[in-house]
C-alpha atoms as a PDB file:
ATOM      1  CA  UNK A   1     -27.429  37.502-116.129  1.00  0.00           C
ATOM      2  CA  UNK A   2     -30.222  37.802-113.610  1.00  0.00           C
ATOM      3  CA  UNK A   3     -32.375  35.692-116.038  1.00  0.00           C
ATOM      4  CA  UNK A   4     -30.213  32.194-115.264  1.00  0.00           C
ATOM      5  CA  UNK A   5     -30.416  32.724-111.504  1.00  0.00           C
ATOM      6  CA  UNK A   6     -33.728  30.851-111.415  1.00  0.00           C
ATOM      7  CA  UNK A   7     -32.252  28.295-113.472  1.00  0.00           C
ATOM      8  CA  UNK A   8     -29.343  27.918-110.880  1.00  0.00           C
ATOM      9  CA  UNK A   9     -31.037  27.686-108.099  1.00  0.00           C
ATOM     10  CA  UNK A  10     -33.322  24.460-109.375  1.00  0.00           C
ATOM     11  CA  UNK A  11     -30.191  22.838-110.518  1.00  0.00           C
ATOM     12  CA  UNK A  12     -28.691  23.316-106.843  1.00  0.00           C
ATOM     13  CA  UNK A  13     -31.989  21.986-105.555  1.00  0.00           C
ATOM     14  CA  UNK A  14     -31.403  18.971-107.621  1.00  0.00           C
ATOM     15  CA  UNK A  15     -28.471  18.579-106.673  1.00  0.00           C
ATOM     16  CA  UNK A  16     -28.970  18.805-102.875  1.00  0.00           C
ATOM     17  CA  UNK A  17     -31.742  16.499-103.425  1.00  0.00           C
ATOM     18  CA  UNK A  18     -29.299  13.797-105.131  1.00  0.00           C
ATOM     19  CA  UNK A  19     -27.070  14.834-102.334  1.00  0.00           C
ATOM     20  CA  UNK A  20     -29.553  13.542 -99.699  1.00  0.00           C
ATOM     21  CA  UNK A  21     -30.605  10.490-101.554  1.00  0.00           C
ATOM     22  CA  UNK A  22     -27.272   9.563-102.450  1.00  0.00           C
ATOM     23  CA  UNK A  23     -27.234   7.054 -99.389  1.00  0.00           C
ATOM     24  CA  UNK A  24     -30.015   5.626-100.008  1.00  0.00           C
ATOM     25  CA  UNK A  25     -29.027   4.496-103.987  1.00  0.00           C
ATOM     26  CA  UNK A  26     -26.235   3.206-102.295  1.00  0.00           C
ATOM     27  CA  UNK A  27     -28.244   1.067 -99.841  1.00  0.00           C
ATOM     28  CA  UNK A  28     -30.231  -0.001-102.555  1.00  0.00           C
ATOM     29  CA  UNK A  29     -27.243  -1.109-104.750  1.00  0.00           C
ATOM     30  CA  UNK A  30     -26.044  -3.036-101.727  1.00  0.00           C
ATOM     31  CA  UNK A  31     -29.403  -4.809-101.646  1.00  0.00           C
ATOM     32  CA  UNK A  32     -29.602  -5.470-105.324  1.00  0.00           C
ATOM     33  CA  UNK A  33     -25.881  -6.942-104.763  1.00  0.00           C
ATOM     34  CA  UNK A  34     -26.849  -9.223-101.832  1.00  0.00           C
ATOM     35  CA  UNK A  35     -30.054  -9.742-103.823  1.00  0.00           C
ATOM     36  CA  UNK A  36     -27.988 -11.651-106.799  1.00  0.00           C
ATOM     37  CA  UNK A  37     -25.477 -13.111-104.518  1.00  0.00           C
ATOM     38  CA  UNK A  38     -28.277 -14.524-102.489  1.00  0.00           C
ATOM     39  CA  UNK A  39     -29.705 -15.674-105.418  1.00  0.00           C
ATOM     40  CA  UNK A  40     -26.734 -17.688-106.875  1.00  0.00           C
ATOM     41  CA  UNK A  41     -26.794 -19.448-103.542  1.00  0.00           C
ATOM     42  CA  UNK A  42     -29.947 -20.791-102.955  1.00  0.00           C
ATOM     43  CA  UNK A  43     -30.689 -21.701-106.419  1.00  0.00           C
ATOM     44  CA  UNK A  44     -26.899 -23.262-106.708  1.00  0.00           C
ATOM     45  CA  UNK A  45     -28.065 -25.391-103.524  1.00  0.00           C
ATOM     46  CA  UNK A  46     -31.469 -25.838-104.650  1.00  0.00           C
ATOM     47  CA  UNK A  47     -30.355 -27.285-108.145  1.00  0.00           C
ATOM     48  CA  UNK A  48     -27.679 -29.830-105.947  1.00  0.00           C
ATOM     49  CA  UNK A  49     -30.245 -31.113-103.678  1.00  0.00           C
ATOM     50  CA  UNK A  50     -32.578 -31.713-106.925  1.00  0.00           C
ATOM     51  CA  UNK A  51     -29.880 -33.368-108.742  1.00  0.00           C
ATOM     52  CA  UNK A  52     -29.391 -35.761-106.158  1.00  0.00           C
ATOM     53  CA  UNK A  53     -32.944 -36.713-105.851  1.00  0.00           C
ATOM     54  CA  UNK A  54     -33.126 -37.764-109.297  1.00  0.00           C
ATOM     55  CA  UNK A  55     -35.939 -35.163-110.170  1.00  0.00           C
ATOM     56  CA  UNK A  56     -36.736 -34.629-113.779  1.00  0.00           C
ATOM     57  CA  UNK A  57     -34.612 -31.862-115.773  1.00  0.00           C
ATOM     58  CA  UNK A  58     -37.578 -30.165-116.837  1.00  0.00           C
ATOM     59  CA  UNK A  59     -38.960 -30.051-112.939  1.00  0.00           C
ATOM     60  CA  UNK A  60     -35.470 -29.260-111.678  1.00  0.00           C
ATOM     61  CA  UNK A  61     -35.255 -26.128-114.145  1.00  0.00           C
ATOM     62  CA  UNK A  62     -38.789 -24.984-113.306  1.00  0.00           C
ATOM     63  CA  UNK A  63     -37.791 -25.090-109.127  1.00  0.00           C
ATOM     64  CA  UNK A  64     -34.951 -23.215-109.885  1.00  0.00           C
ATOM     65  CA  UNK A  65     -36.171 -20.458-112.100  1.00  0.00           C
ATOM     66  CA  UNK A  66     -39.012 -20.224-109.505  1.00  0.00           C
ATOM     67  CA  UNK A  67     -36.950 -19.474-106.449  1.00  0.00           C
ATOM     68  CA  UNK A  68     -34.865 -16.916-108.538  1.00  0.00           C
ATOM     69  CA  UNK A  69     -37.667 -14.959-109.610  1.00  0.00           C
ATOM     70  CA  UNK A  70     -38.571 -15.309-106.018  1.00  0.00           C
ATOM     71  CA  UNK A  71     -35.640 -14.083-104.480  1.00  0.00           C
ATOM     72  CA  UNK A  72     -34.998 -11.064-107.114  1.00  0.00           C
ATOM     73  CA  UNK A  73     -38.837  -9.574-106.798  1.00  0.00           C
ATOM     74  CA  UNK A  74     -38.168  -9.518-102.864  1.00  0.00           C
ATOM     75  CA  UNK A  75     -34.737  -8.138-103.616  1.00  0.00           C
ATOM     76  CA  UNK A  76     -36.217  -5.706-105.876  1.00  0.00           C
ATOM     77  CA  UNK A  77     -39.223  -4.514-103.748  1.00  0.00           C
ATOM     78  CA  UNK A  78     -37.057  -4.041-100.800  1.00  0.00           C
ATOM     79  CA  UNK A  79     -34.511  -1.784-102.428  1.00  0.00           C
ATOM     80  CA  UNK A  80     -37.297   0.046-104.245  1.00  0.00           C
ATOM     81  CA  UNK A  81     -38.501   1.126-100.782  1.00  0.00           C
ATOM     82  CA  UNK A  82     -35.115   2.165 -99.736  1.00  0.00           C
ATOM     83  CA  UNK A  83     -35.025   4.484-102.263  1.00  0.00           C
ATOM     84  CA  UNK A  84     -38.608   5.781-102.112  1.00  0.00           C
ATOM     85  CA  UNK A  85     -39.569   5.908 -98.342  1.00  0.00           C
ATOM     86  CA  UNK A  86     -42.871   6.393 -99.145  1.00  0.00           C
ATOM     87  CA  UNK A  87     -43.985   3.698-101.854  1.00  0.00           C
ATOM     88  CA  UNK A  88     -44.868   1.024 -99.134  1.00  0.00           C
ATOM     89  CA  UNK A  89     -45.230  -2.627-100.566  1.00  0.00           C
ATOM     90  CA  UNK A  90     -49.141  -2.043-100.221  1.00  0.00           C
ATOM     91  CA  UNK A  91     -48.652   0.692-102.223  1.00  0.00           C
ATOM     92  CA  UNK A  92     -47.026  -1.320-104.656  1.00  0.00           C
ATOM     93  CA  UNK A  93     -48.999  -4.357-104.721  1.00  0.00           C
ATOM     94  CA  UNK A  94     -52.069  -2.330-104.963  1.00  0.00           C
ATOM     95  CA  UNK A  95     -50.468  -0.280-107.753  1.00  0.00           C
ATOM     96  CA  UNK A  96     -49.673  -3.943-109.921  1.00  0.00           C
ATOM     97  CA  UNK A  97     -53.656  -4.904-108.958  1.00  0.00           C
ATOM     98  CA  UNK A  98     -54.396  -1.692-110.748  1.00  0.00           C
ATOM     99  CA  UNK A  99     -52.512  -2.022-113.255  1.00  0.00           C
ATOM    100  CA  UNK A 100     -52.813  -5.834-113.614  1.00  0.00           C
ATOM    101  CA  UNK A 101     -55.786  -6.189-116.357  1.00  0.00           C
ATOM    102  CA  UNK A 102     -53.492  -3.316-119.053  1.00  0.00           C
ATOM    103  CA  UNK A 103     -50.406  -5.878-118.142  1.00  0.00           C
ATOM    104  CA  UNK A 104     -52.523  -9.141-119.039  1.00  0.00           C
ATOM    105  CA  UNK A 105     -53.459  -7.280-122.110  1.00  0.00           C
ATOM    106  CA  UNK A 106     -50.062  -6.713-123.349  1.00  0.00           C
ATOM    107  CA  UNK A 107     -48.367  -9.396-122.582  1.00  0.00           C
ATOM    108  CA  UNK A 108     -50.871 -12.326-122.960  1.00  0.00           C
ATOM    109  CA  UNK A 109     -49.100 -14.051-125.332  1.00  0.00           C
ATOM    110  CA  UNK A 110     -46.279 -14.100-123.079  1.00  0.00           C
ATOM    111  CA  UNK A 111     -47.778 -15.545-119.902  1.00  0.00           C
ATOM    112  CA  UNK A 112     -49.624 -18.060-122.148  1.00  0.00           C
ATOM    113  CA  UNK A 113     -46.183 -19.852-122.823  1.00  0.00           C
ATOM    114  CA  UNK A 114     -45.272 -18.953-119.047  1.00  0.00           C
ATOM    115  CA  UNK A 115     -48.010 -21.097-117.798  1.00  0.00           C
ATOM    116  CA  UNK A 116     -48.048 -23.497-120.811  1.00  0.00           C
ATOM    117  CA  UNK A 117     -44.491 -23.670-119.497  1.00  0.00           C
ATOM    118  CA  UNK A 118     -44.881 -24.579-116.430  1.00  0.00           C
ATOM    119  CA  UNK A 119     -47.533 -27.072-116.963  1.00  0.00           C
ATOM    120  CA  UNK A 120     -45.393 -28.699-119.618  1.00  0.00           C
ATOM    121  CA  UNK A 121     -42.726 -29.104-117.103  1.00  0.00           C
ATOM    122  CA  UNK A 122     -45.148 -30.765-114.614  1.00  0.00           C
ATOM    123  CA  UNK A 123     -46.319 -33.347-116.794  1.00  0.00           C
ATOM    124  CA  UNK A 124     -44.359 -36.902-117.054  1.00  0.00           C
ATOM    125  CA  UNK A 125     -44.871 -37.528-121.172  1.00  0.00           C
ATOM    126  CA  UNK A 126     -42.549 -35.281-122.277  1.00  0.00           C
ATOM    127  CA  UNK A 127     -39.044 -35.763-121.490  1.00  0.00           C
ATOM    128  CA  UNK A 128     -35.123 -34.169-121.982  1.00  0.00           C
ATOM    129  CA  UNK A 129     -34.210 -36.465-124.749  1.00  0.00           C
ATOM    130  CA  UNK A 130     -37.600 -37.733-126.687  1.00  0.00           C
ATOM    131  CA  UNK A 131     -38.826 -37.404-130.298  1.00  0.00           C
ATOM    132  CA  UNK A 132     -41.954 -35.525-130.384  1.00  0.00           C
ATOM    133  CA  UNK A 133     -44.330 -34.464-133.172  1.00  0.00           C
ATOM    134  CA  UNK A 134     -46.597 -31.572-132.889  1.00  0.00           C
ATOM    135  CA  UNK A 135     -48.525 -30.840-136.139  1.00  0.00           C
ATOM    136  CA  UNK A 136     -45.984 -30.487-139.089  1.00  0.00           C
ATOM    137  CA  UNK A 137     -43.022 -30.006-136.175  1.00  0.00           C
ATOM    138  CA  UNK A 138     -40.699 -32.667-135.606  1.00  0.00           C
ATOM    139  CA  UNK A 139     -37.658 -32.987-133.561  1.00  0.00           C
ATOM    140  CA  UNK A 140     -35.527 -34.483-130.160  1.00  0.00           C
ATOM    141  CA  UNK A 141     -36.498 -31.756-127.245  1.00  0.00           C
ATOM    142  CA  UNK A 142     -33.032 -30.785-126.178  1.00  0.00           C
ATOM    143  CA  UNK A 143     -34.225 -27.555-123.546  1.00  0.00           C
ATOM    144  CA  UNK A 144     -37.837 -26.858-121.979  1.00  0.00           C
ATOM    145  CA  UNK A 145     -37.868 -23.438-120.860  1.00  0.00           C
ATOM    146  CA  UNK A 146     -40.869 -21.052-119.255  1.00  0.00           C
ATOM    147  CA  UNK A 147     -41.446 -19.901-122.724  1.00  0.00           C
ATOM    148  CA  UNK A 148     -40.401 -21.953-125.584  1.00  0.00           C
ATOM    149  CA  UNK A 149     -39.078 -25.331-126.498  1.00  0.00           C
ATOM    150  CA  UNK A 150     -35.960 -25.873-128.012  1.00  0.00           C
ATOM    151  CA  UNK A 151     -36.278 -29.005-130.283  1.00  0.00           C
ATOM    152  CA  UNK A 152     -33.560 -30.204-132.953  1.00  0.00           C
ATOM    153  CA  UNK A 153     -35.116 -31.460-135.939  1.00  0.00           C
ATOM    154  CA  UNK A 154     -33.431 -35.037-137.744  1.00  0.00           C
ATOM    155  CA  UNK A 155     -31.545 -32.322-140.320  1.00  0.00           C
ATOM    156  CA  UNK A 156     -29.642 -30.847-137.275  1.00  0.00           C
ATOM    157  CA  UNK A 157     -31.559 -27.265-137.660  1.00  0.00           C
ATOM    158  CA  UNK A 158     -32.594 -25.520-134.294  1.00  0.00           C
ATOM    159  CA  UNK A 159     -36.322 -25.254-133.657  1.00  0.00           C
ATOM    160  CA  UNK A 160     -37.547 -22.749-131.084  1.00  0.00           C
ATOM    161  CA  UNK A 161     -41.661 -23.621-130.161  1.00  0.00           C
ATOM    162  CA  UNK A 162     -43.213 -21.235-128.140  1.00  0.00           C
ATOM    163  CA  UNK A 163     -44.976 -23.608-125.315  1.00  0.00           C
ATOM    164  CA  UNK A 164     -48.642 -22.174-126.209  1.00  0.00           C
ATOM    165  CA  UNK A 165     -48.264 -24.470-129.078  1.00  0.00           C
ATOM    166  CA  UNK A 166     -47.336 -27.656-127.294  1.00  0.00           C
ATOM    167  CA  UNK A 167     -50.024 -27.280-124.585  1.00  0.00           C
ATOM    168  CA  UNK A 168     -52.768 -26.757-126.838  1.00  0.00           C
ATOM    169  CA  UNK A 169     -51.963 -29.318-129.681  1.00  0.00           C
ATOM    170  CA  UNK A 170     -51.887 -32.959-129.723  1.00  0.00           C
ATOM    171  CA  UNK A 171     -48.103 -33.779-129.204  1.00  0.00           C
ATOM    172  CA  UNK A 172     -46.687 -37.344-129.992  1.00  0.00           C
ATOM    173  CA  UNK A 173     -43.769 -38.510-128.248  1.00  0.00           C
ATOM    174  CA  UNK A 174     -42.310 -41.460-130.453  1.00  0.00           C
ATOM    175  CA  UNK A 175     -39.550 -42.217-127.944  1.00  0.00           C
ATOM    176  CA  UNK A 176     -42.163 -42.435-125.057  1.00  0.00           C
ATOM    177  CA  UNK A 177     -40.991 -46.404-125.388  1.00  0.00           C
ATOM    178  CA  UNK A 178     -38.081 -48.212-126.282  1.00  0.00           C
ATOM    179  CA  UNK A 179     -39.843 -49.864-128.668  1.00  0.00           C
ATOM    180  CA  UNK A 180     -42.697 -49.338-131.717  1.00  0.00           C
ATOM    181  CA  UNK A 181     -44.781 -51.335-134.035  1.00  0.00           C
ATOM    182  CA  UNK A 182     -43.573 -50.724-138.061  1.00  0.00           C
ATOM    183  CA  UNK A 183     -45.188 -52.167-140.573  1.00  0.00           C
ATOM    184  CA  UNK A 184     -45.043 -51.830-144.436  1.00  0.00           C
ATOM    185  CA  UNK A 185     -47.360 -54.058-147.547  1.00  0.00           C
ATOM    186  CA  UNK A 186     -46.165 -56.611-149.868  1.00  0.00           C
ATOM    187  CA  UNK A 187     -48.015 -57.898-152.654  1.00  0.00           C
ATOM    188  CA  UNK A 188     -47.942 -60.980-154.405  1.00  0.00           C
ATOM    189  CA  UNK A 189     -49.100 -62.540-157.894  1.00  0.00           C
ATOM    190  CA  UNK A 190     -52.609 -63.763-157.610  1.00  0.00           C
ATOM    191  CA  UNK A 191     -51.307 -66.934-159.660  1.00  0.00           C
ATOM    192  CA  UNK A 192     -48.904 -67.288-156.393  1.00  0.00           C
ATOM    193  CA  UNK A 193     -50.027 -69.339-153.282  1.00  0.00           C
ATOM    194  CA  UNK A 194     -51.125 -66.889-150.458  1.00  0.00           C
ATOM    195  CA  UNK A 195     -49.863 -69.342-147.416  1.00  0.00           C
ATOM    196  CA  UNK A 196     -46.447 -69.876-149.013  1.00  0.00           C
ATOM    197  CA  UNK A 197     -45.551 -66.407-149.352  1.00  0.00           C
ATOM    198  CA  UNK A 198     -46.333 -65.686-145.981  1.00  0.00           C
ATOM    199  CA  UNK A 199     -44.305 -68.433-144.398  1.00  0.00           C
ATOM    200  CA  UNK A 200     -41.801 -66.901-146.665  1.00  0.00           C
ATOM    201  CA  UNK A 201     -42.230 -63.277-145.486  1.00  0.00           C
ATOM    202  CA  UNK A 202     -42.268 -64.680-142.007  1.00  0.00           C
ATOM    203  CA  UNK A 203     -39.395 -66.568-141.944  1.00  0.00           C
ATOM    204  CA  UNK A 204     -37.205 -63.811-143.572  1.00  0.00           C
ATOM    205  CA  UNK A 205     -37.954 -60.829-141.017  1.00  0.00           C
ATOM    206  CA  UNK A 206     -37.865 -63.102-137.956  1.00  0.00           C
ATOM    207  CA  UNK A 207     -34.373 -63.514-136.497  1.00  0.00           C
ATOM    208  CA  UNK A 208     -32.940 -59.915-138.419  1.00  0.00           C
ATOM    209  CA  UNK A 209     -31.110 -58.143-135.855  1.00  0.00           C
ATOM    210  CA  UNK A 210     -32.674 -55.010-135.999  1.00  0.00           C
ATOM    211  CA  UNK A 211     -36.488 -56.824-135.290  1.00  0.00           C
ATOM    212  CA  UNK A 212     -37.210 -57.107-131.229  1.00  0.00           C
ATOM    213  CA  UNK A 213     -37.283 -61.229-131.103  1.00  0.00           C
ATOM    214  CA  UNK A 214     -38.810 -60.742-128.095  1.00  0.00           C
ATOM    215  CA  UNK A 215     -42.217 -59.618-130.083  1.00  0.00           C
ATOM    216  CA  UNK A 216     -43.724 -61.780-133.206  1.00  0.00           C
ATOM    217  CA  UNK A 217     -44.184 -60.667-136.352  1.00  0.00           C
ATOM    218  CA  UNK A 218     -47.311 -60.622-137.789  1.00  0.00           C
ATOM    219  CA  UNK A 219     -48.162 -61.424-141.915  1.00  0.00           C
ATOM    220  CA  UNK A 220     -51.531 -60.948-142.380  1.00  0.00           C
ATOM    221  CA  UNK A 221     -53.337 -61.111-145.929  1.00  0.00           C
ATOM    222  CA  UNK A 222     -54.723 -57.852-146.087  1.00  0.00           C
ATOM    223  CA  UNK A 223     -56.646 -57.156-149.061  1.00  0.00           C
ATOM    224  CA  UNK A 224     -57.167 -58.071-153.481  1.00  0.00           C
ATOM    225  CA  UNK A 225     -55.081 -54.925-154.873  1.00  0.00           C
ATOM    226  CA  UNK A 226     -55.473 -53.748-158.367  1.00  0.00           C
ATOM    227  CA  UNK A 227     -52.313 -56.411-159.431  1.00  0.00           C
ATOM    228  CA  UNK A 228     -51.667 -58.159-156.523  1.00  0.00           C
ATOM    229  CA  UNK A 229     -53.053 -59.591-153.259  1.00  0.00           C
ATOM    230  CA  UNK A 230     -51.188 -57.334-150.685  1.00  0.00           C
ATOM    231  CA  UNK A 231     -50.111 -58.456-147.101  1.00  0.00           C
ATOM    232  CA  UNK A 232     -49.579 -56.395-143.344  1.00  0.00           C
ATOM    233  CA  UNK A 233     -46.085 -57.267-142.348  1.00  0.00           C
ATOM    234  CA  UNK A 234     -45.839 -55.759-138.777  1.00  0.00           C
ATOM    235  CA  UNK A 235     -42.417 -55.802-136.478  1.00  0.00           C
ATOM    236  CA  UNK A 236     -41.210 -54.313-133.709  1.00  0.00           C
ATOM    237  CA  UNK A 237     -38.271 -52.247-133.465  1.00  0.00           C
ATOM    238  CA  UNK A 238     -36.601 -49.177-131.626  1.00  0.00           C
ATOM    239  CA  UNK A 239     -38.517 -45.782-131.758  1.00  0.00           C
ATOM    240  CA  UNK A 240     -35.979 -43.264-132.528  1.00  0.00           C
ATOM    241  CA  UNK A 241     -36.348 -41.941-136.120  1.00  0.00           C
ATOM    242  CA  UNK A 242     -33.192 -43.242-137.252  1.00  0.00           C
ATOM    243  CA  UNK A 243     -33.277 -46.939-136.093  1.00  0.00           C
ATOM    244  CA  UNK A 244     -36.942 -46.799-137.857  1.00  0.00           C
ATOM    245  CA  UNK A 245     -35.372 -45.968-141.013  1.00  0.00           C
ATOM    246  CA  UNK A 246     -32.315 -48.712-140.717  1.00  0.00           C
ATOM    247  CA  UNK A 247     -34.930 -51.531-139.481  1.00  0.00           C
ATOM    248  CA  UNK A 248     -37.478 -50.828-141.719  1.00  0.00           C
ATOM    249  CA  UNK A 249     -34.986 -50.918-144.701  1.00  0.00           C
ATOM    250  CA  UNK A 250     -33.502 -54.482-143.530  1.00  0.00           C
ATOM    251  CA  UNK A 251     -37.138 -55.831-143.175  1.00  0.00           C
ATOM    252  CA  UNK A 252     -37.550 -54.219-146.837  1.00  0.00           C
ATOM    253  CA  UNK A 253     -34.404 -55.799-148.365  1.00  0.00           C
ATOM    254  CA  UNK A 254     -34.876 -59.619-146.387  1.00  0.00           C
ATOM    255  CA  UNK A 255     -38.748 -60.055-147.919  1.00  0.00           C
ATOM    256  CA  UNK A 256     -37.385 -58.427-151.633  1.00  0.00           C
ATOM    257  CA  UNK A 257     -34.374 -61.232-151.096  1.00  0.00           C
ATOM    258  CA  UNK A 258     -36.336 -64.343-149.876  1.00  0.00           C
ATOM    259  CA  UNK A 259     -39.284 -63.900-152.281  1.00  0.00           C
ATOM    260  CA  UNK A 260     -37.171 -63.611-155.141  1.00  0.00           C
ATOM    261  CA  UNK A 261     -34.708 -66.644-154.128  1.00  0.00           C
ATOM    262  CA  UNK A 262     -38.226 -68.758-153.692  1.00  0.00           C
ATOM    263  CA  UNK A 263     -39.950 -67.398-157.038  1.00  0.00           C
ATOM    264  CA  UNK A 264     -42.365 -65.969-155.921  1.00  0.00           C
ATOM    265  CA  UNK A 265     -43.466 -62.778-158.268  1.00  0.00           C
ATOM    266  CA  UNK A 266     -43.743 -59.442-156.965  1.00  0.00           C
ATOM    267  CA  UNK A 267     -46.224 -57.341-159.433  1.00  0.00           C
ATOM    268  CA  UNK A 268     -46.159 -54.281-160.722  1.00  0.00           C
ATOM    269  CA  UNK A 269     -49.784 -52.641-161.808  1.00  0.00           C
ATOM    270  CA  UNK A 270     -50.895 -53.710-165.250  1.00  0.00           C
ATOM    271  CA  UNK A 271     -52.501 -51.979-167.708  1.00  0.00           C
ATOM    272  CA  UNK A 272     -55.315 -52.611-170.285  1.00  0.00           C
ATOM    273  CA  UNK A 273     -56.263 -50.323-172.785  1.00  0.00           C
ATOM    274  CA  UNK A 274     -59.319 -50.585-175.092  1.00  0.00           C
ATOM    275  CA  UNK A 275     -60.184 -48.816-177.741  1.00  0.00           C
ATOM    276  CA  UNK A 276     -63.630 -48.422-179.416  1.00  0.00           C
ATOM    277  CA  UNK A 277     -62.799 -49.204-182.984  1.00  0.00           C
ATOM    278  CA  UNK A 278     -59.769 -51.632-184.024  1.00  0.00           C
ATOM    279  CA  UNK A 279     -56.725 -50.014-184.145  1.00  0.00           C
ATOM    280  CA  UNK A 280     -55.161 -50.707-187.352  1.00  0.00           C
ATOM    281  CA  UNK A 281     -51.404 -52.509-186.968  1.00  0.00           C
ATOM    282  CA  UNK A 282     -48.662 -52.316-189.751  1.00  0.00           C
ATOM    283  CA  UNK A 283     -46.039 -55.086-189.681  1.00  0.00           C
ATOM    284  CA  UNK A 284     -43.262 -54.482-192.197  1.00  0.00           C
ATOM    285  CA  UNK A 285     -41.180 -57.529-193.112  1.00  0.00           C
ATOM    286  CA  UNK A 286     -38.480 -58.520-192.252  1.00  0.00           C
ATOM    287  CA  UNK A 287     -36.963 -59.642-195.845  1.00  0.00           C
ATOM    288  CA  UNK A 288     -38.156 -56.063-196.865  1.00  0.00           C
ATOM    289  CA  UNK A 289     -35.717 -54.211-199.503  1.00  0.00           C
ATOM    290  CA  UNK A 290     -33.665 -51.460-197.769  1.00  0.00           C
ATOM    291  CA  UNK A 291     -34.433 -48.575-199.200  1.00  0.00           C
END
């Protein structure tokens, strides 16, 4: 079996070879050890220190994950040369240089929400906590990551926003205040006096306890509708989405309550039809036969 002896004698090359770099995968895997014990230290410390300086969440998070991807590529570069003598770290970094414009390529989409990420976390608008719109996406940002958002929407679901989309779009934050501006329109009968019915509006949304008494309320006549003449009724009241709903609907029910208890009409449209010719109309008596 003379044809396997060249066969053998690669495998016992390989295997001396493992042989000699055996200590060296072992020094490595000490390093990678220390590397992620080192790591749970300083960013443990790091995240204790920022805690007690009050920093942001969002800028607290972004410190951390910073120093750990820190302290692993050092890790990581040092036990890569332990293995391979020969790769110096100016080998490496001029290797990544190389091969830096094929990596942008790839992943572009990915360091887009990186930095998006990052910039996100440096601004002050945004907040753990606040309602935000972006476009059609609504919901309470609960996490702000290096690459996505996590926002839960009013229904409870889970929405995941890459942070390319936040950066680059117009975001609202409706809890950026304790407070916002509603308003909603009344109308009135024209036959009804326009100054009455706004001391009555006024008087029944000042003093409910879901309308800030520390603002005024505003009735303004606003404009002749199709069947009525239609007034701004503005308030203000807390900004999360659920005390706009419960304020706007006790604002809704006092006006309905006091304008009805004061007679004043609320319209609904009219309609007139005309016709070109006369439209013929049957009456049948009422002392008719039954058939």
């Amino acid at each position: 079996m003379e044809f396997l002896n060249p066969l053998r004698e690669q495998l016992q090359s390989m295997w001396l070879s493992l042989v000699q770099v055996l200590p060296l995968l072992t020094i490595a895997l000490l390093v990678v050890l220390i590397t992620g014990i080192l790591s749970r230290v300083f960013v443990g410390a790091l995240l204790r220190s920022l805690a007690r300086s009050g920093l942001r969440p969002a800028l607290q998070s972004l410190f951390a994950t910073l120093l750990k991807v820190t302290i692993w590529l050092v890790g990581l570069l040092i036990a890569t040369t332990v293995v391979f003598p020969s790769l110096t770290p100016a080998k490496m970094l001029t290797a990544l240089g190389l091969g830096s414009v094929a990596i942008g390529f790839a992943f572009k989409d990915i360091f887009e929400n990186f930095f998006a990420g990052v910039l996100i976390m440096l601004r002050k608008a945004m907040r753990i906590g606040d309602f935000i719109q972006c476009q059609d996406l609504m919901g309470k940002v609960e996490h702000i990551a290096l690459r996505e958002t996590y926002l839960r929407q009013t229904d409870g679901q889970l929405l995941i926003v890459p942070n390319r989309l936040l950066f680059q779009n117009p975001v609202h934050v409706i809890t950026d205040r304790d407070l916002r501006r509603y308003e909603i329109i009344v109308g009135i009968a024209y036959s009804e006096d326009v100054e009455t019915a706004r001391g009555i509006i006024l008087q029944a949304v000042e003093g409910l306890p879901l309308v800030n008494s520390a603002q005024p309320v505003e009735v303004y006549a606003r404009e002749f509708g199709s069947s009525s003449i239609d007034f701004t009724v503005r308030w203000w009241g807390k900004s999360a989405p659920l005390d706009r709903h419960q304020s706007r609907d006790q604002v809704v029910q006092a006006i309905k309550a006091a304008l009805d208890k004061a007679g004043v009409e609320i319209p609904f449209p009219y309609r007139t039809l005309t016709f070109k010719a006369p439209v013929p109309v049957q009456t049948e008596s009422s002392d008719a036969a039954p058939q």
